[in-house]
PDB file of N, CA and C in Angstrom:
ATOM      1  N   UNK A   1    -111.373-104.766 -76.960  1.00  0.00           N
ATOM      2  CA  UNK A   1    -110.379-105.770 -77.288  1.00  0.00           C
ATOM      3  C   UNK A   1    -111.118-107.040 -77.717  1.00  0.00           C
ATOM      4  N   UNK A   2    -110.834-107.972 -79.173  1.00  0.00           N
ATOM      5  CA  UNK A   2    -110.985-109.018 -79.248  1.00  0.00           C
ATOM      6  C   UNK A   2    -111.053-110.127 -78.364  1.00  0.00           C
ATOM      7  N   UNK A   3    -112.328-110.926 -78.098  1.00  0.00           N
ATOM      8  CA  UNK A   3    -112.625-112.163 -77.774  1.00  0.00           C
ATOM      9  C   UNK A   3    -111.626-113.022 -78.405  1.00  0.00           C
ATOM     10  N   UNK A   4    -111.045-114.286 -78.157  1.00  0.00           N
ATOM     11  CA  UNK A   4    -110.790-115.317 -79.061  1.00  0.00           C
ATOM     12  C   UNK A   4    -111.134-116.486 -77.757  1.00  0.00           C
ATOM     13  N   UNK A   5    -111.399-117.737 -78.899  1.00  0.00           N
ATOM     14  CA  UNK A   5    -111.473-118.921 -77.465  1.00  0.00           C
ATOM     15  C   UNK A   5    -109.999-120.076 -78.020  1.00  0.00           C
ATOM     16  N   UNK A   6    -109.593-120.968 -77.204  1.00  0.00           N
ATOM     17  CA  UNK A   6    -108.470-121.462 -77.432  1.00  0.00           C
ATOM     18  C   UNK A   6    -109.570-122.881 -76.645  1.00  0.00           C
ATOM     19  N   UNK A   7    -109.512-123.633 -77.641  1.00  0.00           N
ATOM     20  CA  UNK A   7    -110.323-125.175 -77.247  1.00  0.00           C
ATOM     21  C   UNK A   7    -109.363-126.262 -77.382  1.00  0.00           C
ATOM     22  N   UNK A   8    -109.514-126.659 -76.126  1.00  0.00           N
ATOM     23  CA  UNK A   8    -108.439-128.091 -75.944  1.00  0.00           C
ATOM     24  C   UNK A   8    -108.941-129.665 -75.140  1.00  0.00           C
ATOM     25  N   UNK A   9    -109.072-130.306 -76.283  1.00  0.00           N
ATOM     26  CA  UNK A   9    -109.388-131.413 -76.010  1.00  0.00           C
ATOM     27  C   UNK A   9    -108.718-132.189 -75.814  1.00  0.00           C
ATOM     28  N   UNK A  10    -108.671-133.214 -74.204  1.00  0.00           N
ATOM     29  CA  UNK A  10    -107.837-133.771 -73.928  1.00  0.00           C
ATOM     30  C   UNK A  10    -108.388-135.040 -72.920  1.00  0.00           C
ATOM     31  N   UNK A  11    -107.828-135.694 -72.202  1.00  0.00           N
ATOM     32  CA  UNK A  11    -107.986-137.166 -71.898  1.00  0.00           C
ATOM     33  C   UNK A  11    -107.254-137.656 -70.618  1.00  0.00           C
ATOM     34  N   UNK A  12    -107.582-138.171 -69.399  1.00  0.00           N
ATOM     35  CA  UNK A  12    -106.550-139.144 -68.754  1.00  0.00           C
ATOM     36  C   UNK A  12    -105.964-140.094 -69.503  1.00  0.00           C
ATOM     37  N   UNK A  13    -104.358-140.159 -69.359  1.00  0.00           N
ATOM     38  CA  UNK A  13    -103.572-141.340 -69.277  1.00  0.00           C
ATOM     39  C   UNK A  13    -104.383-142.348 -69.475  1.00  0.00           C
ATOM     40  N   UNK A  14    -105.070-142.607 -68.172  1.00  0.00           N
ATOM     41  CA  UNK A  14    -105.763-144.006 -68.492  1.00  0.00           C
ATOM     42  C   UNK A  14    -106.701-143.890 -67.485  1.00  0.00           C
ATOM     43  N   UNK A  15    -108.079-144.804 -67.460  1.00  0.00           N
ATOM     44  CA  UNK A  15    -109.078-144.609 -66.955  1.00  0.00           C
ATOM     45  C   UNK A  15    -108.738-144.750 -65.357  1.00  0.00           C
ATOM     46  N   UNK A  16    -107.923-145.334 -64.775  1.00  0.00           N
ATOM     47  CA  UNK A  16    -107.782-145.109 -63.276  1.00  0.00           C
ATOM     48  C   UNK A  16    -107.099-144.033 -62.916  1.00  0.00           C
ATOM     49  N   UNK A  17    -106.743-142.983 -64.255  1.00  0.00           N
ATOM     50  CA  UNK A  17    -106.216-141.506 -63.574  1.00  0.00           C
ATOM     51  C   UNK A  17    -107.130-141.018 -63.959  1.00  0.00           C
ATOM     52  N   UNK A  18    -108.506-140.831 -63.946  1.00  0.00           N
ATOM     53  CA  UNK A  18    -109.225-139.556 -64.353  1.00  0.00           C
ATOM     54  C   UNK A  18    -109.595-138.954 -63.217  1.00  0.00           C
ATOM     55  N   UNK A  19    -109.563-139.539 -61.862  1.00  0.00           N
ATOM     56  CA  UNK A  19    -109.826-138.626 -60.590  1.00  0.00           C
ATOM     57  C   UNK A  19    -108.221-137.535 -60.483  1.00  0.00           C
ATOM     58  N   UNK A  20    -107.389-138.539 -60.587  1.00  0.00           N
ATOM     59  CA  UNK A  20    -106.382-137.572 -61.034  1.00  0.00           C
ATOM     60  C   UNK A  20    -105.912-136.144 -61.666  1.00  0.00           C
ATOM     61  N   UNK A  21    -106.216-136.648 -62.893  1.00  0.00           N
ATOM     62  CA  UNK A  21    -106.496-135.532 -64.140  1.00  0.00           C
ATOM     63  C   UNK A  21    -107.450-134.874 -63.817  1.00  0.00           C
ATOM     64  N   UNK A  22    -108.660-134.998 -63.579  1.00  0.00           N
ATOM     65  CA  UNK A  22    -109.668-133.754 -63.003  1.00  0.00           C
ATOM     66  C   UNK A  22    -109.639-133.152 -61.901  1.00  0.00           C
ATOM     67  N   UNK A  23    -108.797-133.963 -60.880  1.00  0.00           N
ATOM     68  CA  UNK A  23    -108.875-132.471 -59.797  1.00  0.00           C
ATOM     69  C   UNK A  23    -107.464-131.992 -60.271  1.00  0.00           C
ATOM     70  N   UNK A  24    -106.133-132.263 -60.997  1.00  0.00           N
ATOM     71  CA  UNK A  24    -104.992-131.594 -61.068  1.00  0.00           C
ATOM     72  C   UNK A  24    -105.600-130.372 -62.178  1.00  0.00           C
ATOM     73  N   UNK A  25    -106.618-130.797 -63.197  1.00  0.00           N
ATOM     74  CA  UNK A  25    -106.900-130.025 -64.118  1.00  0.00           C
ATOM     75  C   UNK A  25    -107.560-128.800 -63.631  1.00  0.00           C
ATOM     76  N   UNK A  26    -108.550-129.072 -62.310  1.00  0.00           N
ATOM     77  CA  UNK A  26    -109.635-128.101 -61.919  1.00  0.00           C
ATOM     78  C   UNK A  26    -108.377-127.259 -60.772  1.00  0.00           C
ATOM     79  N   UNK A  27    -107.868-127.755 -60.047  1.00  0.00           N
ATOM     80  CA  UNK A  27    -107.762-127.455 -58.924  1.00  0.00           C
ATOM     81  C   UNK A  27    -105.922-126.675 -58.986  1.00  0.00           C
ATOM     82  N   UNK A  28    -105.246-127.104 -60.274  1.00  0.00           N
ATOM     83  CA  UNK A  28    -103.945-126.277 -60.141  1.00  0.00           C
ATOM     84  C   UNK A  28    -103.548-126.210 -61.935  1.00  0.00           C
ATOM     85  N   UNK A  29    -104.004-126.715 -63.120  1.00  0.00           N
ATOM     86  CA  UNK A  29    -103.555-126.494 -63.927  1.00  0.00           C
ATOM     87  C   UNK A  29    -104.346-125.154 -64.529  1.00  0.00           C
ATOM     88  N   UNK A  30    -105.721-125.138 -64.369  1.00  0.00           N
ATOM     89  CA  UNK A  30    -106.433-124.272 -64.665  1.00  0.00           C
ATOM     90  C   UNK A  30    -105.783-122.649 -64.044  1.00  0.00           C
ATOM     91  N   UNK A  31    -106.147-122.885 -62.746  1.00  0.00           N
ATOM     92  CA  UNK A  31    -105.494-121.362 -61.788  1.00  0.00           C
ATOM     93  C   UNK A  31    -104.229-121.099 -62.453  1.00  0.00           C
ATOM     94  N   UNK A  32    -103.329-121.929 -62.506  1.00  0.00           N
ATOM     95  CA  UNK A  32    -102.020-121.613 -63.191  1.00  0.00           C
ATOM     96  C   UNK A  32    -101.733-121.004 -64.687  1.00  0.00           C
ATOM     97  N   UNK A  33    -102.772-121.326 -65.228  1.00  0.00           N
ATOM     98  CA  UNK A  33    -102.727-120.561 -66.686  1.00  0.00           C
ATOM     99  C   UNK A  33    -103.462-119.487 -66.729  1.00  0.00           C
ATOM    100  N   UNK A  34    -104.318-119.452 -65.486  1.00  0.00           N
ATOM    101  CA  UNK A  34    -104.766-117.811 -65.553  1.00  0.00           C
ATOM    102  C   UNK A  34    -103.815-116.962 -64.816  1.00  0.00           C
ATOM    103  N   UNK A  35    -102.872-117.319 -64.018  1.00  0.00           N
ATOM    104  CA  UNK A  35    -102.076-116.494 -63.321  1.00  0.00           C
ATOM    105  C   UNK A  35    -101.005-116.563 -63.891  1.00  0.00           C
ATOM    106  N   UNK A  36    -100.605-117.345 -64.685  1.00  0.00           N
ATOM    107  CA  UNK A  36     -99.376-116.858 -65.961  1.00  0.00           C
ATOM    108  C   UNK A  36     -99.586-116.561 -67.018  1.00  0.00           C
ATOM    109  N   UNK A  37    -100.394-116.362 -67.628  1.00  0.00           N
ATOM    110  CA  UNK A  37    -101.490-115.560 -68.810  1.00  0.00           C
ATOM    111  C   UNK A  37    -102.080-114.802 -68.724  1.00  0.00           C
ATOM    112  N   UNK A  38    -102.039-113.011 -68.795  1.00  0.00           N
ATOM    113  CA  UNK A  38    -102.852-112.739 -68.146  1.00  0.00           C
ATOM    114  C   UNK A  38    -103.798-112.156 -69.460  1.00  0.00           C
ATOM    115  N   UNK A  39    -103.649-112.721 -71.003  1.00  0.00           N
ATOM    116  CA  UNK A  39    -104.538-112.660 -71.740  1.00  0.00           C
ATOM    117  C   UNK A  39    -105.428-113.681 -71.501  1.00  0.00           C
ATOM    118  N   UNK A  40    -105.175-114.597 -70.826  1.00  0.00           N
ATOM    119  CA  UNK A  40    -106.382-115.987 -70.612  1.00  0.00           C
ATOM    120  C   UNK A  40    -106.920-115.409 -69.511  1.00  0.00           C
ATOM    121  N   UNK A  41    -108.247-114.838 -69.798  1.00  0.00           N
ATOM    122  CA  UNK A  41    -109.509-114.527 -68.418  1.00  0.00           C
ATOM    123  C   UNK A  41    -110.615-115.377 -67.819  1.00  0.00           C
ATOM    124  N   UNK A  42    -110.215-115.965 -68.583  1.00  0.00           N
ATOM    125  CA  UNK A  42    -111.399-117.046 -67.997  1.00  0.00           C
ATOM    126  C   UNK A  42    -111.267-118.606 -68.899  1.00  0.00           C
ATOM    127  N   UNK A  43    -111.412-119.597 -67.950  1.00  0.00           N
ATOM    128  CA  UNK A  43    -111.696-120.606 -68.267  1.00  0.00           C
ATOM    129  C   UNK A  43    -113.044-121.710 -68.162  1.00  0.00           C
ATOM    130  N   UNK A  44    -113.502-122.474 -69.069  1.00  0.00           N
ATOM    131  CA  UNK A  44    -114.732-123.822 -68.541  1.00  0.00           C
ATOM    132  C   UNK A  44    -114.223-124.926 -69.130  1.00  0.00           C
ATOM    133  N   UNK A  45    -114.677-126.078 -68.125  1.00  0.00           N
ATOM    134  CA  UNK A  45    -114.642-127.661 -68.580  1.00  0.00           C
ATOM    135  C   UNK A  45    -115.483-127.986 -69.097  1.00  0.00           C
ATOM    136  N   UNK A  46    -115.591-128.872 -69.951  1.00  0.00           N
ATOM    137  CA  UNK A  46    -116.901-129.772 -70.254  1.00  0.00           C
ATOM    138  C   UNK A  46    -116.402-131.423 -70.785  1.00  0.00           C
ATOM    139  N   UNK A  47    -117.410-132.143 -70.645  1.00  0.00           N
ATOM    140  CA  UNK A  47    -117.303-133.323 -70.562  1.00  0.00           C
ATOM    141  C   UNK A  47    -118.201-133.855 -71.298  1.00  0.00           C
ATOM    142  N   UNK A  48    -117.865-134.801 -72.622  1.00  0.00           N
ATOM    143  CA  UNK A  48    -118.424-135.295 -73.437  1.00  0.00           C
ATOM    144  C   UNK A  48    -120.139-135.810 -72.629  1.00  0.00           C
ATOM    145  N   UNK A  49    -121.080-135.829 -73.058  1.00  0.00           N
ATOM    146  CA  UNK A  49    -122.362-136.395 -72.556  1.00  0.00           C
ATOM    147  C   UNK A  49    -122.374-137.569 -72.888  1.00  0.00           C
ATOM    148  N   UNK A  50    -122.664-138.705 -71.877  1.00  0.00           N
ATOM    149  CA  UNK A  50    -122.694-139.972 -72.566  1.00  0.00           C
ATOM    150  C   UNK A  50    -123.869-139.973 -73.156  1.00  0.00           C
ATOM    151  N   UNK A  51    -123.503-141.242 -73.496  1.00  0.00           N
ATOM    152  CA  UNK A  51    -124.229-141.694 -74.989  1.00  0.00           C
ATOM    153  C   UNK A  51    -124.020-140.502 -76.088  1.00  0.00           C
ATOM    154  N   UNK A  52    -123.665-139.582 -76.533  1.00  0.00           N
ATOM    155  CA  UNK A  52    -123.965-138.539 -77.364  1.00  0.00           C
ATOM    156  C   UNK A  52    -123.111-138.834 -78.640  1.00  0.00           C
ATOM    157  N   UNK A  53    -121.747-139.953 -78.848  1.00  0.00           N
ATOM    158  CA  UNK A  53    -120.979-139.939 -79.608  1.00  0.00           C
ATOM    159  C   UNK A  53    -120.461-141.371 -78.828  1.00  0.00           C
ATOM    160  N   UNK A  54    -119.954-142.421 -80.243  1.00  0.00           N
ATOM    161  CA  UNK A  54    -119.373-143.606 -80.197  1.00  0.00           C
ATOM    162  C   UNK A  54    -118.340-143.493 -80.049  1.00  0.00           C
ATOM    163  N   UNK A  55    -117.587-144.518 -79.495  1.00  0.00           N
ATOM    164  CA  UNK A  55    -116.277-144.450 -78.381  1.00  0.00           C
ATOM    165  C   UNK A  55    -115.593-144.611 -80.096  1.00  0.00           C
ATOM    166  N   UNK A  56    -114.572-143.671 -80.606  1.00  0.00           N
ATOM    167  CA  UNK A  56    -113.874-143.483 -81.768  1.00  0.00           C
ATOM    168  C   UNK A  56    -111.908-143.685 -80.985  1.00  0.00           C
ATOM    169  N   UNK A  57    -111.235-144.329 -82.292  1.00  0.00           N
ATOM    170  CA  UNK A  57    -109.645-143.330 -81.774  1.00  0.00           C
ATOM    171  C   UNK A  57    -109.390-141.966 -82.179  1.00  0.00           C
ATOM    172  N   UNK A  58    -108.784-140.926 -81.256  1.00  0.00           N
ATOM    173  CA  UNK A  58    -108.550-139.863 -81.358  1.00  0.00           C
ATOM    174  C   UNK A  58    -109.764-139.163 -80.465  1.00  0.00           C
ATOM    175  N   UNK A  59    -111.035-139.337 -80.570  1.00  0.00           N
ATOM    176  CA  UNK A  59    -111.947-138.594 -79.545  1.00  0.00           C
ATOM    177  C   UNK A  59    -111.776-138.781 -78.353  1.00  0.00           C
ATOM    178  N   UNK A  60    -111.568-137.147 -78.119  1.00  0.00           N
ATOM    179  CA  UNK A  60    -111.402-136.595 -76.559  1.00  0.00           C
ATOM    180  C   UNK A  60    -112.768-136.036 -75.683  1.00  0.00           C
ATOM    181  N   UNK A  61    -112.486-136.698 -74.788  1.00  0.00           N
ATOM    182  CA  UNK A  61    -113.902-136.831 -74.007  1.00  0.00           C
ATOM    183  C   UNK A  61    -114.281-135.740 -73.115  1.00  0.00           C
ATOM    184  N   UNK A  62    -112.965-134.733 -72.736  1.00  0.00           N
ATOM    185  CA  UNK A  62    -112.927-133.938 -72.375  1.00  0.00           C
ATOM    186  C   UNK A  62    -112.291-132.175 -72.980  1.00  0.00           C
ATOM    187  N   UNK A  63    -112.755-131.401 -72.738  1.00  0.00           N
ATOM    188  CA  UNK A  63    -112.675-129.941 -73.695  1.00  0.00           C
ATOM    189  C   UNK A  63    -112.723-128.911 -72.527  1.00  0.00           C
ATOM    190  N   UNK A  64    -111.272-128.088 -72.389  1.00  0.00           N
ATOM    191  CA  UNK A  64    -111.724-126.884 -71.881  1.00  0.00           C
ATOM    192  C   UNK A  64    -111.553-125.588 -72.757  1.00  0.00           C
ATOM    193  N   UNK A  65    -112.322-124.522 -72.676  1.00  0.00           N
ATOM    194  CA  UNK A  65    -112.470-123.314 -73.066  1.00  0.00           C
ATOM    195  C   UNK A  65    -111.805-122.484 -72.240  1.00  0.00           C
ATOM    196  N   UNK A  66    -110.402-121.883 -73.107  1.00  0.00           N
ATOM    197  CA  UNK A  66    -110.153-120.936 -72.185  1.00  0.00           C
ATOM    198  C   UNK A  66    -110.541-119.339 -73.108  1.00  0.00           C
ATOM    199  N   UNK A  67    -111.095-118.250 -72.517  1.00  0.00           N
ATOM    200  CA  UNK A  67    -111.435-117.358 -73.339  1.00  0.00           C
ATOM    201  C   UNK A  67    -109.962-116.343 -73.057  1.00  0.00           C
ATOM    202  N   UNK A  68    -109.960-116.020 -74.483  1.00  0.00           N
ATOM    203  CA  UNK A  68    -108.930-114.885 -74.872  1.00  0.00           C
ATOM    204  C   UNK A  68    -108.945-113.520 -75.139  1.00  0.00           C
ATOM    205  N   UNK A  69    -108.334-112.487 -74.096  1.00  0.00           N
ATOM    206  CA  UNK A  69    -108.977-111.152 -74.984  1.00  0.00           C
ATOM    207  C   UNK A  69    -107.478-110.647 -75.054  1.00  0.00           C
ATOM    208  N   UNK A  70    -107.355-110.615 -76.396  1.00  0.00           N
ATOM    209  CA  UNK A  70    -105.667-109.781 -77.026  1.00  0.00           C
ATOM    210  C   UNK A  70    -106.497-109.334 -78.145  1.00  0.00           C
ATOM    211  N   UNK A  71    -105.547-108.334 -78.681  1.00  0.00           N
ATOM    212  CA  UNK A  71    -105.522-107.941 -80.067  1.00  0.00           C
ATOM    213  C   UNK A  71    -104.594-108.988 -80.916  1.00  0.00           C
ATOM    214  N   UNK A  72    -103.672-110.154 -80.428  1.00  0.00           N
ATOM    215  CA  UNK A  72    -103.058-110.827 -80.753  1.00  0.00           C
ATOM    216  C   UNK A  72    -102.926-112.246 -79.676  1.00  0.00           C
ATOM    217  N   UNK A  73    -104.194-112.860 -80.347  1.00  0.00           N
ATOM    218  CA  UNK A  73    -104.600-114.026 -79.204  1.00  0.00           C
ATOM    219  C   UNK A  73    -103.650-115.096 -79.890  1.00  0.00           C
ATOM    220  N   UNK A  74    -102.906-115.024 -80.621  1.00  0.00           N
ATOM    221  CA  UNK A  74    -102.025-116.179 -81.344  1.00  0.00           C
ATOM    222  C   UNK A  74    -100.895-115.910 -80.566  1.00  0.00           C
ATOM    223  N   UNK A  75    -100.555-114.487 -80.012  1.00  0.00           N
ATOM    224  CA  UNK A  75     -99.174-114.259 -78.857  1.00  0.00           C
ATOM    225  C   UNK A  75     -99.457-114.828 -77.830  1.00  0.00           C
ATOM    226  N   UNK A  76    -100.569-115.063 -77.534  1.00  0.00           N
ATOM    227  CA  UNK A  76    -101.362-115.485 -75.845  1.00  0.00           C
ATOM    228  C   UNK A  76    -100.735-116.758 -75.403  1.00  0.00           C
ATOM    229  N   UNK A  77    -101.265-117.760 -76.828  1.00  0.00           N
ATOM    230  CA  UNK A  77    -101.144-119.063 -76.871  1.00  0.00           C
ATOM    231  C   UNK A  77     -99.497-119.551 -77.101  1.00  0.00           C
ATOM    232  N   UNK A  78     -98.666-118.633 -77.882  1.00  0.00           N
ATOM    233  CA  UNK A  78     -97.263-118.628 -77.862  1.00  0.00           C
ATOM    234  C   UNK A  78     -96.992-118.550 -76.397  1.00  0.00           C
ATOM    235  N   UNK A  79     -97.719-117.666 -74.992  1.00  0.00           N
ATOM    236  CA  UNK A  79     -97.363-117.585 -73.722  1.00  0.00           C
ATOM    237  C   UNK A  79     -97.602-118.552 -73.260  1.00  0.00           C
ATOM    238  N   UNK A  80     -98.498-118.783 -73.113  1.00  0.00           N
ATOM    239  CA  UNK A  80     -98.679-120.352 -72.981  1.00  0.00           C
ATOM    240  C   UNK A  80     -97.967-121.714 -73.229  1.00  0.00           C
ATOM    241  N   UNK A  81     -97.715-121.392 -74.171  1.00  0.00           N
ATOM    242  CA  UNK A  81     -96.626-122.219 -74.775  1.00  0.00           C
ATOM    243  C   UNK A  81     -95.350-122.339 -73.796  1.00  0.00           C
ATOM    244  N   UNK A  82     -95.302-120.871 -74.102  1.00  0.00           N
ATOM    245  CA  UNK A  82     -93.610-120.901 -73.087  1.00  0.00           C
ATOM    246  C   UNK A  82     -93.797-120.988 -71.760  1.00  0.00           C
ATOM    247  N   UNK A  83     -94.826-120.626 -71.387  1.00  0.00           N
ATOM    248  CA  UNK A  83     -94.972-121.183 -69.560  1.00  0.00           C
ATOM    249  C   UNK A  83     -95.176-122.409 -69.822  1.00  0.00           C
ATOM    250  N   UNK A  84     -95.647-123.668 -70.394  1.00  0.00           N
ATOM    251  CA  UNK A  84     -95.174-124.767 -69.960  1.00  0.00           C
ATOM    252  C   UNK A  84     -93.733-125.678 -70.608  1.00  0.00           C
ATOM    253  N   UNK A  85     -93.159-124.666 -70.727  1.00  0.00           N
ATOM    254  CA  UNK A  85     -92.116-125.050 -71.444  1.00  0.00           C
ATOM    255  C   UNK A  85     -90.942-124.817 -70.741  1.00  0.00           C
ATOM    256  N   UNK A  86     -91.166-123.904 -69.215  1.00  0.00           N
ATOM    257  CA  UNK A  86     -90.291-123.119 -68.362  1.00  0.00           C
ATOM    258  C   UNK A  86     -90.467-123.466 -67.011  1.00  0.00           C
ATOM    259  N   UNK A  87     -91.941-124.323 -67.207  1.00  0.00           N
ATOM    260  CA  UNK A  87     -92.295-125.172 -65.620  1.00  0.00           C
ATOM    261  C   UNK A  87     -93.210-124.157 -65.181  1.00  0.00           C
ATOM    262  N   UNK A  88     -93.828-123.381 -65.512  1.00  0.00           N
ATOM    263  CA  UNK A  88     -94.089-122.435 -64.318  1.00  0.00           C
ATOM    264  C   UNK A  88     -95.279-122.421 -64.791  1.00  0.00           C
ATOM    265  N   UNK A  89     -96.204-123.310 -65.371  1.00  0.00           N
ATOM    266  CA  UNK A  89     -97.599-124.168 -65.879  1.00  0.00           C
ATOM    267  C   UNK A  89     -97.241-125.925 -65.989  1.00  0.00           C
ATOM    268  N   UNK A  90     -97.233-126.371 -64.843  1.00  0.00           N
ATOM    269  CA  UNK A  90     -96.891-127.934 -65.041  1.00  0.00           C
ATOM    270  C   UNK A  90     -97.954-128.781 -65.625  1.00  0.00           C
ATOM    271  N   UNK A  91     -97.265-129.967 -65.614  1.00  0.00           N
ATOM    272  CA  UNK A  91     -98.130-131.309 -66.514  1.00  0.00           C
ATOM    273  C   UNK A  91     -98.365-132.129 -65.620  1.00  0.00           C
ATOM    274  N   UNK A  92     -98.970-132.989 -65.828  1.00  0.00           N
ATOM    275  CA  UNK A  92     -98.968-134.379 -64.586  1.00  0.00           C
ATOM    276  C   UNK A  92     -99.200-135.020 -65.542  1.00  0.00           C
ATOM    277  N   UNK A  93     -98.566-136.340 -64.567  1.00  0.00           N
ATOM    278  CA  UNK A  93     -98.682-137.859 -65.505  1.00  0.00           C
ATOM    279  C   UNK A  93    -100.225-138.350 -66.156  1.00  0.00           C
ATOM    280  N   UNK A  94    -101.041-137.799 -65.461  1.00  0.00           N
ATOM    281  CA  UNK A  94    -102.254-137.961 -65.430  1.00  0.00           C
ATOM    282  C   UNK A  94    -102.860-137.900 -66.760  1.00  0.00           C
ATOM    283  N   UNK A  95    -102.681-136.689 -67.290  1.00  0.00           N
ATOM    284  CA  UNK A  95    -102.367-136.112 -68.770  1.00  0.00           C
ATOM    285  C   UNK A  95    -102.247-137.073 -69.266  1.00  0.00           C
ATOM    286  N   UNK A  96    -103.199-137.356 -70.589  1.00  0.00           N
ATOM    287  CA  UNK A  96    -102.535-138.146 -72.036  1.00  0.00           C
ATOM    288  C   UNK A  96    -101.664-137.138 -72.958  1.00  0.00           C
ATOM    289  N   UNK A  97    -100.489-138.118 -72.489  1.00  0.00           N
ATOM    290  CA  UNK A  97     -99.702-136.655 -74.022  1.00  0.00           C
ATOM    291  C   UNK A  97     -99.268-138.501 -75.635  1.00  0.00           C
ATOM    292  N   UNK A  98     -99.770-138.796 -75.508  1.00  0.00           N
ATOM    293  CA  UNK A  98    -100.116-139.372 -77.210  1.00  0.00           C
ATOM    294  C   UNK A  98    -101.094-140.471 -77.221  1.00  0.00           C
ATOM    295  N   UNK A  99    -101.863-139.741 -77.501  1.00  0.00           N
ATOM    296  CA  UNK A  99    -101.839-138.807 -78.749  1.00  0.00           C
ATOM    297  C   UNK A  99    -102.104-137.536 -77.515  1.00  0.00           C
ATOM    298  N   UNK A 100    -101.193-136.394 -78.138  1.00  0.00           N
ATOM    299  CA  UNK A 100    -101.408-135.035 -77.210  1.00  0.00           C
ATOM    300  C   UNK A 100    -102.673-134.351 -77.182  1.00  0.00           C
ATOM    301  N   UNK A 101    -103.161-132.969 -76.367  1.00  0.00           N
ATOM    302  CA  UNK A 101    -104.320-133.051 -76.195  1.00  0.00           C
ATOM    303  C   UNK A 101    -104.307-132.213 -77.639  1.00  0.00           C
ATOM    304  N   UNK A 102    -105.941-131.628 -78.042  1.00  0.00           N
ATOM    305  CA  UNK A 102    -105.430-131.428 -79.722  1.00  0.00           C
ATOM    306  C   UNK A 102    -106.220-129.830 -78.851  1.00  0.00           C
ATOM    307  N   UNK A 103    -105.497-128.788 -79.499  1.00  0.00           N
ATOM    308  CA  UNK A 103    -105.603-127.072 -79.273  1.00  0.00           C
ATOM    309  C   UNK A 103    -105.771-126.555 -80.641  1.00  0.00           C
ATOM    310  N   UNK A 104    -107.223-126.022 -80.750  1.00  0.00           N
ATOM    311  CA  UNK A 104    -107.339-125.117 -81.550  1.00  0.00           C
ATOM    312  C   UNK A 104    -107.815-123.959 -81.492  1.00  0.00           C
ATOM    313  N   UNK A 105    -107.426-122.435 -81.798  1.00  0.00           N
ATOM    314  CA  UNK A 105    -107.501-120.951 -81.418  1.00  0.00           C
ATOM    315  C   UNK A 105    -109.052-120.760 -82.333  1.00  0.00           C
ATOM    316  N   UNK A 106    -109.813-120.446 -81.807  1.00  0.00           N
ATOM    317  CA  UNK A 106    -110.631-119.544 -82.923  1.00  0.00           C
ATOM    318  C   UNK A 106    -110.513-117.469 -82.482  1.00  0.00           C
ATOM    319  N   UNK A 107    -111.331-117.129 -83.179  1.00  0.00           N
ATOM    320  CA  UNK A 107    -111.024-115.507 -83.732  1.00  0.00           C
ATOM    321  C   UNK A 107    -112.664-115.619 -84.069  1.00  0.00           C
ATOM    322  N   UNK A 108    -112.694-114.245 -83.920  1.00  0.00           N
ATOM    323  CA  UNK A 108    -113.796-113.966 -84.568  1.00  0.00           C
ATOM    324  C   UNK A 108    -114.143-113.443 -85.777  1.00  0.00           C
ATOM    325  N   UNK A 109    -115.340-114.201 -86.352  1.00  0.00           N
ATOM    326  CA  UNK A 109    -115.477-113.948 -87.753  1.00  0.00           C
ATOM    327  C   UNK A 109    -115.321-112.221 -88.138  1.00  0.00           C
ATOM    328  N   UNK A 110    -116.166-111.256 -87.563  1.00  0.00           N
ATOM    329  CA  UNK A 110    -116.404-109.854 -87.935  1.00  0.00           C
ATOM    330  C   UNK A 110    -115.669-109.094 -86.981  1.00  0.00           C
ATOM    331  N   UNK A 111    -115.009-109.123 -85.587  1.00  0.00           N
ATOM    332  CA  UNK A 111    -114.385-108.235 -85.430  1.00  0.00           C
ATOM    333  C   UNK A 111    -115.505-108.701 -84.040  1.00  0.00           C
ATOM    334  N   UNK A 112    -114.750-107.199 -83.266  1.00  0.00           N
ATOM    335  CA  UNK A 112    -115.372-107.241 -81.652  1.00  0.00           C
ATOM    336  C   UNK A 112    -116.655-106.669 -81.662  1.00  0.00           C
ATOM    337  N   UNK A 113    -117.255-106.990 -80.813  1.00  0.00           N
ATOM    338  CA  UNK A 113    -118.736-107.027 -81.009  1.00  0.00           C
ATOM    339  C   UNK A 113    -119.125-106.549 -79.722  1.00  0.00           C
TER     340      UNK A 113
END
């Protein structure tokens, strides 16, 4: 079965929620999209390196990888979709939603490997 990764870069609200946003992110948003997805197998965080890039608008300082294995990883992310759309993958205030976090699917170039 196809790999795909689904990369989402995203942000605290504001700098006195980022203890916030990182343990709601590590500690119940993460578990929750693997236990209502069960094409999402795995997830990682990462966190911009300082100094590595100038403070821009729109750059998100934070990126998680969730890895995808469907034959149709674009249905995955439609699940996804609808679990937080049904509550049963919540949000917290913590979350910057605008600018929202920005999600993009990749696929693999040649096929499964």
């Amino acid at each position: 079965m196809p790999e795909a990764l689904l990369l989402v870069f995203s942000d605290p609200s504001s700098p006195g929620d980022e203890e916030a946003f990182n343990a709601w992110y590590d500690n119940v948003h993460i578990p929750e999209v693997l236990a209502n997805v069960p094409q999402i197998v795995g997830a990682q965080r990462y966190a911009v390196a300082p100094g590595t890039a100038p403070e821009s608008p729109g750059r998100r300082r934070y990126l998680a990888v969730y890895r995808i294995e469907a034959d149709d990883p674009q249905a995955a992310v439609a699940t996804l979709q609808e679990r937080v759309a049904d509550g049963s993958i919540g949000m917290h205030p913590a979350l910057q939603i605008d600018p929202p976090p920005l999600s993009l699917l990749y696929v693999p170039l040649d096929g499964e490997k």
